[in-house]
N, C-alpha and C. Protein backbone atom coordinates (compact mmCIF):
# COMPACT_ATOMS: atom_id res chain seq x y z
N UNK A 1 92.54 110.06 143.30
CA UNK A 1 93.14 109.18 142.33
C UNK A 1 92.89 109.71 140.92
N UNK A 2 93.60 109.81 140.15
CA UNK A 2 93.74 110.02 139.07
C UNK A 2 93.57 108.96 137.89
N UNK A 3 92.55 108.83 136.98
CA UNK A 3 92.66 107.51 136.11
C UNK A 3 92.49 108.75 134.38
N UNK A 4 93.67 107.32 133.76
CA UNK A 4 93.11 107.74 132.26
C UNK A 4 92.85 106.76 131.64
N UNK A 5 91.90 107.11 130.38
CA UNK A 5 91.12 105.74 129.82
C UNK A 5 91.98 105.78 128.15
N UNK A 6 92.52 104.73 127.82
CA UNK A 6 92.69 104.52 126.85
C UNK A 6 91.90 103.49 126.06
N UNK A 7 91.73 103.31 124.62
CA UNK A 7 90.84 102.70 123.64
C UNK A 7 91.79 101.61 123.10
N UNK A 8 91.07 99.99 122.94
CA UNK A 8 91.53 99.05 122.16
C UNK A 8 90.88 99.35 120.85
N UNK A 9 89.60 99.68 120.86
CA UNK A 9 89.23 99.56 119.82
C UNK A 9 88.94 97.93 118.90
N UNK A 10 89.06 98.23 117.45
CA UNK A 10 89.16 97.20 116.89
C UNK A 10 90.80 96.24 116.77
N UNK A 11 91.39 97.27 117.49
CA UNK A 11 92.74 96.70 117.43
C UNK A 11 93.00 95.51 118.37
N UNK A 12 92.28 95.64 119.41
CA UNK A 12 92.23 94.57 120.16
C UNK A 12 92.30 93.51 119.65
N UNK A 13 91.64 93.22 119.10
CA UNK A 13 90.65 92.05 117.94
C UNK A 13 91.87 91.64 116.83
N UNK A 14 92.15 92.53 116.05
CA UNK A 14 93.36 92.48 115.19
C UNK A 14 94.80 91.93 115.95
N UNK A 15 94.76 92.36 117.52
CA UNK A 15 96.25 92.21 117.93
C UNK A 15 96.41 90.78 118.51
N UNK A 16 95.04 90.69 119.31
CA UNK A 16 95.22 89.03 119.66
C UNK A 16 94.76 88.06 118.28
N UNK A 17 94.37 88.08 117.84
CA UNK A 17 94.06 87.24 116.05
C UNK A 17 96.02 87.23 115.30
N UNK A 18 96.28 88.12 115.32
CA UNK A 18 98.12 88.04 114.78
C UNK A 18 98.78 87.18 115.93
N UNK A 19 98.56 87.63 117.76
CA UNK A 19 99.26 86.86 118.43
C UNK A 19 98.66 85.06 118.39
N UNK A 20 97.67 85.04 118.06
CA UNK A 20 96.52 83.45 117.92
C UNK A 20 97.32 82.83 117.06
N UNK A 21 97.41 83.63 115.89
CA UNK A 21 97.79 82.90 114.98
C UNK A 21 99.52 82.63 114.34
N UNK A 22 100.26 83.28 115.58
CA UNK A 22 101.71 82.89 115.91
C UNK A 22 101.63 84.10 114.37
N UNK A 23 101.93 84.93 114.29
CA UNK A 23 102.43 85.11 112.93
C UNK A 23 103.58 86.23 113.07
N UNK A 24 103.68 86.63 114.52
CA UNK A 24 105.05 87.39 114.92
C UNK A 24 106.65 86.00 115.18
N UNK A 25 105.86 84.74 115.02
CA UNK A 25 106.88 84.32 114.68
C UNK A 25 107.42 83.56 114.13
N UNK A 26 106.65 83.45 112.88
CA UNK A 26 106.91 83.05 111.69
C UNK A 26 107.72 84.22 111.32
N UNK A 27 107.50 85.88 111.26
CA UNK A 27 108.30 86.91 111.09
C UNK A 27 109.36 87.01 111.91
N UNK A 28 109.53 86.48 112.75
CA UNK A 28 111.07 86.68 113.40
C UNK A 28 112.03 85.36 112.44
N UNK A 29 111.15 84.17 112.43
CA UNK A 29 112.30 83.19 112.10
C UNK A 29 112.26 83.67 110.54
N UNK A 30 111.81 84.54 109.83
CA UNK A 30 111.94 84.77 108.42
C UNK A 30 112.85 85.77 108.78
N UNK A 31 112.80 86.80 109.06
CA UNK A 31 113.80 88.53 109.70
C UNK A 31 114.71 87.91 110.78
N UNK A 32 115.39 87.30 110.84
CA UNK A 32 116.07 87.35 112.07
C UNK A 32 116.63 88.71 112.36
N UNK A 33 116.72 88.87 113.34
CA UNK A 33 117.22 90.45 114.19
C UNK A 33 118.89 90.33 113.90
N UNK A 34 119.10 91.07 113.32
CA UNK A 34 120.56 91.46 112.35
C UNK A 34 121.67 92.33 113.01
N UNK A 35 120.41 93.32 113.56
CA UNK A 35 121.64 94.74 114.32
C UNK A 35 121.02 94.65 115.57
N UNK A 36 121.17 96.26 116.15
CA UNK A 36 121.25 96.78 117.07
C UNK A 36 119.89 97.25 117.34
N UNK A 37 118.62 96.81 117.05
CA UNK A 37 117.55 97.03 116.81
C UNK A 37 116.81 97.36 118.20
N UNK A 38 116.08 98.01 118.90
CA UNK A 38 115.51 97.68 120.19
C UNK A 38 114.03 96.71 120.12
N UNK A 39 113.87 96.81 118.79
CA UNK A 39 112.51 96.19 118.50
C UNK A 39 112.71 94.71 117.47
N UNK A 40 112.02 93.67 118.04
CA UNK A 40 111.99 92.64 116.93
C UNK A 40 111.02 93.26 115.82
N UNK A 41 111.41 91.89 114.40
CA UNK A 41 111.00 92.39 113.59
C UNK A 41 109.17 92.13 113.50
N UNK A 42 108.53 91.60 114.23
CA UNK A 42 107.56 90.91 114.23
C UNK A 42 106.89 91.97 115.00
N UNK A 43 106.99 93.04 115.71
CA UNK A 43 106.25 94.19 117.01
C UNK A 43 106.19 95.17 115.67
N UNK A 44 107.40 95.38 115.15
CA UNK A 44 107.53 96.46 114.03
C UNK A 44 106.23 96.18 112.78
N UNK A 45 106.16 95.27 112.59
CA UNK A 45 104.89 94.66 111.69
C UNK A 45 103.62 94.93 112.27
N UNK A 46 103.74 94.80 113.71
CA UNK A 46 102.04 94.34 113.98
C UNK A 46 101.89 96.23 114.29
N UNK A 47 102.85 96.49 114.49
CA UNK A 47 102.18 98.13 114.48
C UNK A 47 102.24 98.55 113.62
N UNK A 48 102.25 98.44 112.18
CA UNK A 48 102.89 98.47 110.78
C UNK A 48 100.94 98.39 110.48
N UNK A 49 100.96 97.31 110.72
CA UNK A 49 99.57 96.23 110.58
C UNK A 49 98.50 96.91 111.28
N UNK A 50 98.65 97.38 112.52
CA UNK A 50 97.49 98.08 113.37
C UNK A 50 97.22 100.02 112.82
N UNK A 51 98.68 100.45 112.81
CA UNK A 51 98.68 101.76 111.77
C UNK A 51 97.75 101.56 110.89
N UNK A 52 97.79 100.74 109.99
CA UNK A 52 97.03 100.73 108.41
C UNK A 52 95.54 100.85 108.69
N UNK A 53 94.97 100.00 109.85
CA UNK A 53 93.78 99.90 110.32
C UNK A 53 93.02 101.07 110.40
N UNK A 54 94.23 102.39 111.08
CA UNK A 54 93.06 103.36 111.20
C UNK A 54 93.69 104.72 111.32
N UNK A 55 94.83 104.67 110.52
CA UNK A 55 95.70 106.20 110.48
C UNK A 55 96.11 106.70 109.17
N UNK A 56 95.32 105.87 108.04
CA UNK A 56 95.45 105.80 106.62
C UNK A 56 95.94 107.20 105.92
N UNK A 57 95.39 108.32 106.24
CA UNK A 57 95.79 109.67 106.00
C UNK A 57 96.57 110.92 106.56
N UNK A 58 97.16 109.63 107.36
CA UNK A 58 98.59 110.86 107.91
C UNK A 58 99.81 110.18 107.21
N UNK A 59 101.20 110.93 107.96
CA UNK A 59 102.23 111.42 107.22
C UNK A 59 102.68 110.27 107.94
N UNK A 60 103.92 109.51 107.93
CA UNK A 60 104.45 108.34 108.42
C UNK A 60 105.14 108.74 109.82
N UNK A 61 105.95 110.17 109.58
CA UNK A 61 106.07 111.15 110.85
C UNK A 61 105.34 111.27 112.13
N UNK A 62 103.82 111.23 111.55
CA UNK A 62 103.01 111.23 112.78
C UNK A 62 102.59 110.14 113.45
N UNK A 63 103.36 108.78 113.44
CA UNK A 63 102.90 107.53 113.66
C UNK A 63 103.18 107.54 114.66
N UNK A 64 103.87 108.21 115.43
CA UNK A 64 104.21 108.16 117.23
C UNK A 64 102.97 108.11 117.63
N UNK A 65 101.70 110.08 117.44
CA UNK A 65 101.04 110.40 117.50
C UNK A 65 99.46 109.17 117.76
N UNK A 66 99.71 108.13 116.34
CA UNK A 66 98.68 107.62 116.30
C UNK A 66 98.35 106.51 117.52
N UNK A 67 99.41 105.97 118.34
CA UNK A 67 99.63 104.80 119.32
C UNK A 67 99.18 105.87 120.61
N UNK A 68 99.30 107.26 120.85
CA UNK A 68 99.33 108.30 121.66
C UNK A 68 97.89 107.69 122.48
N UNK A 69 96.50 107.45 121.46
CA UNK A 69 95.53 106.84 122.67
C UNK A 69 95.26 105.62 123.16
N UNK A 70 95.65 104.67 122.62
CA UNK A 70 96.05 103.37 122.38
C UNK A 70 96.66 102.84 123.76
N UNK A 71 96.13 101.67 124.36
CA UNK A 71 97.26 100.85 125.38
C UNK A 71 98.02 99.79 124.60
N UNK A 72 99.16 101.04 124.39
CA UNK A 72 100.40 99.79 123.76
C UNK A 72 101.09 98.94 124.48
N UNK A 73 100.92 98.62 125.82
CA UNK A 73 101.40 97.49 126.66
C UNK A 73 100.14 96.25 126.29
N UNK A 74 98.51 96.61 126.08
CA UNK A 74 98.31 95.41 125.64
C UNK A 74 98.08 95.10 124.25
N UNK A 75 98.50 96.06 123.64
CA UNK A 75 98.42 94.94 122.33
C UNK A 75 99.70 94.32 121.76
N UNK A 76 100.97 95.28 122.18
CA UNK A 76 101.76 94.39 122.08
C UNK A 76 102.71 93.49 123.22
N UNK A 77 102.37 93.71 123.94
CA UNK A 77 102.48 92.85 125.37
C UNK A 77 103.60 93.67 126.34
N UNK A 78 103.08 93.21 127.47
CA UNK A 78 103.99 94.21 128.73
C UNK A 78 105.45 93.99 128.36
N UNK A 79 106.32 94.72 127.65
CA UNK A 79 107.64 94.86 127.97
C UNK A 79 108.44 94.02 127.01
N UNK A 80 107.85 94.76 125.64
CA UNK A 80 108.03 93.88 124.15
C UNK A 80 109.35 93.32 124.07
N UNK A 81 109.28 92.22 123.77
CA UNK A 81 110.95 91.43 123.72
C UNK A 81 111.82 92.39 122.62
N UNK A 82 112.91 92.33 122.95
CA UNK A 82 113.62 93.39 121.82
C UNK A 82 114.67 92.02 120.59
């Protein structure tokens, strides 16, 4: 069997505290979803929000990179509403 370990970190903490405190949707009913977007506007924030936490000195380019060790199914939930 093969396992890999990914890190919550402090993001954990940060991701359920934004979902606690409803504030992805207070940002949707402020942004309503306009186009053709695959992402609401409220997922785009909280990784906006979790970036700042701890990727402060890279290029905005490399933001794929920074989610790379990260389990992004739980912080922003299995199978993000679009």
């Amino acid at each position: 069997m093969l396992f890999t370990t990914r890190f919550l970190d402090h993001h954990g903490i940060v991701s359920g505290i934004y979902d606690e405190l409803e504030i992805g949707k207070v940002i949707d009913e402020v942004l309503p979803k306009l186009g053709q977007h695959k992402l609401a506007p409220s997922i785009v924030v909280k990784a906006m929000i979790l970036n700042c936490l701890g990727f402060t000195d890279s290029r905005l380019y490399m933001y794929s990179q920074y989610f790379e060790t990260l389990t992004v199914e739980r912080l922003f939930g299995f199978g993000s509403p679009s």
